[in-house]
Every structure is written in structure tokens, then in C-alpha cells.
C-alpha atoms as a PDB file:
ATOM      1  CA  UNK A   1     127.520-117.941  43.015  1.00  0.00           C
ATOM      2  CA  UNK A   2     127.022-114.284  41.669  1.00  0.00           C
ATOM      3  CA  UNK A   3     124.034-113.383  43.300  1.00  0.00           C
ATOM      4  CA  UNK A   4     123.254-111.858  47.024  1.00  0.00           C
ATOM      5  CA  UNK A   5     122.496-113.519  49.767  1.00  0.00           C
ATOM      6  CA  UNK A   6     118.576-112.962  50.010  1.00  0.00           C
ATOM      7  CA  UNK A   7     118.742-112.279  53.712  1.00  0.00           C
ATOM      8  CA  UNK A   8     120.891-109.412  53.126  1.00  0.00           C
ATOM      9  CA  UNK A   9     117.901-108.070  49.938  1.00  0.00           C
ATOM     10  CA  UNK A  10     115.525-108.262  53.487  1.00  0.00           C
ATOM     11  CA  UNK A  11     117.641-106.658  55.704  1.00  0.00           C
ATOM     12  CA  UNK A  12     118.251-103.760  53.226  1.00  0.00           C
ATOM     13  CA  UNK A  13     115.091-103.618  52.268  1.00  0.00           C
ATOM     14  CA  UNK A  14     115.773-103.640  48.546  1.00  0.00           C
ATOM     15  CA  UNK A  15     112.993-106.134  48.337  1.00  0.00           C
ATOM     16  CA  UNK A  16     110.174-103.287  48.600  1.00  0.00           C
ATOM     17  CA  UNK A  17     112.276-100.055  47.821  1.00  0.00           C
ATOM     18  CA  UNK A  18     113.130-101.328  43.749  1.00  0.00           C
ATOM     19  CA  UNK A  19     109.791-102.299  42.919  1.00  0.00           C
ATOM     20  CA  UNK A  20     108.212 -98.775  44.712  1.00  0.00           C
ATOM     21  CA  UNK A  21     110.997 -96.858  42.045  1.00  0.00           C
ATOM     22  CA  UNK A  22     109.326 -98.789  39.319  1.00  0.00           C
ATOM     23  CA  UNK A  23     105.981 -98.357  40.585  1.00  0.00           C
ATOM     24  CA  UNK A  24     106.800 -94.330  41.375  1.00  0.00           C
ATOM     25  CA  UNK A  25     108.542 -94.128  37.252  1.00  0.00           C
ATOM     26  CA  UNK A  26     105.119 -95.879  35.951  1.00  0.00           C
ATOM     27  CA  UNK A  27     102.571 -93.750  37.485  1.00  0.00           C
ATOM     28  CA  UNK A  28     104.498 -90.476  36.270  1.00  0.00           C
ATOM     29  CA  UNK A  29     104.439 -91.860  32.956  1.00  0.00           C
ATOM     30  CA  UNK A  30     100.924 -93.080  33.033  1.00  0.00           C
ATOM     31  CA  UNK A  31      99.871 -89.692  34.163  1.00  0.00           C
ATOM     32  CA  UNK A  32     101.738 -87.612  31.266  1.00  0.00           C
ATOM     33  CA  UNK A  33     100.569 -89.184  28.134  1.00  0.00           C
ATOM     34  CA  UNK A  34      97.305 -90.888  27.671  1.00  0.00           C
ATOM     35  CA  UNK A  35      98.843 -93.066  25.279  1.00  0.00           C
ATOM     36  CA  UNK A  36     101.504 -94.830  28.003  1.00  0.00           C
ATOM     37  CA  UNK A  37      98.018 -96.659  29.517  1.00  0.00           C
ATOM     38  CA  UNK A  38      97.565 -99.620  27.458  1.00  0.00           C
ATOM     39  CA  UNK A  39     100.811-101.241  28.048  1.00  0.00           C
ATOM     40  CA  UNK A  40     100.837-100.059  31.696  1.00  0.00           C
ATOM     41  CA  UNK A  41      97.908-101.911  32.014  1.00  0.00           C
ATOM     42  CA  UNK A  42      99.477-104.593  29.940  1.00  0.00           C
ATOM     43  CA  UNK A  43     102.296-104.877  32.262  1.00  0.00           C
ATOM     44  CA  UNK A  44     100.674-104.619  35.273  1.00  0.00           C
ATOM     45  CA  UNK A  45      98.205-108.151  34.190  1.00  0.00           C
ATOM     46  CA  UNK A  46     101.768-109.606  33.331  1.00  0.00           C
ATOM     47  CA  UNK A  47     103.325-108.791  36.402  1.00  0.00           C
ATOM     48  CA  UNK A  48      99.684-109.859  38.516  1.00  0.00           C
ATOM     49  CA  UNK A  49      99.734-113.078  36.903  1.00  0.00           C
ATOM     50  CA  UNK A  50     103.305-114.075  37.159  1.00  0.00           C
ATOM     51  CA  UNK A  51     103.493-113.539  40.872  1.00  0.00           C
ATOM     52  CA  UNK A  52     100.396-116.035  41.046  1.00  0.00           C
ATOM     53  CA  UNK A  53     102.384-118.453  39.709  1.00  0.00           C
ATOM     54  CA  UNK A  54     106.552-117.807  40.198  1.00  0.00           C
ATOM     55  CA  UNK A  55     107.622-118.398  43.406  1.00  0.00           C
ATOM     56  CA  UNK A  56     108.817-115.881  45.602  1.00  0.00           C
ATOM     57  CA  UNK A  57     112.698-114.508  46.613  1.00  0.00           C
ATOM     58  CA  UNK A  58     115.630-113.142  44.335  1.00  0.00           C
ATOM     59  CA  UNK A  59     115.294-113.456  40.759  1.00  0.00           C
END
């Protein structure tokens, strides 16, 4: 099996530091062009409605 054990993503807390980068990269972008909103917004309903419905843990 190729992927991490997801006890160690816990322990390391990857499992809230990678999504806080993305989150910290999106809201720079979001604030320098005007245009960047739409598929912010976009992404974010995407991302809202998929964790509704995937389960949680690794990918």
C-alpha cells in the first residue's frame, strides 16, 4: 500500500495544516483581483457539498 498510515496524518497534524495553506493561498488571491471570486466561490460550494457526502480520512 502507497499511502500513510492515517494515524500518523493525525498525529502530525497534516490533517488541518494542508487545507489552512490552501485556505491561506485562496484568500490572498481572492483579495488581489476581483475577478478570482467567482470560482472561489465556485470551489468553495464544491468543496461544501462534497464533504456532505464523501466520507471522511485520507484521500
Amino acid at each position: 500500500m502507497a499511502s500513510p498510515d492515517p494515524g500518523l496524518l493525525h498525529r502530525l497534524g497534516l490533517d488541518v495544516l494542508t487545507p489552512a495553506l490552501f485556505l491561506a493561498l485562496l484568500f490572498d488571491e481572492v483579495r488581489r483581483e476581483r475577478i478570482n471570486r467567482l470560482p472561489a466561490l465556485l470551489g468553495t460550494a464544491i468543496a461544501a457539498g462534497l464533504i456532505v457526502l464523501l466520507p471522511a480520512g485520507p484521500a
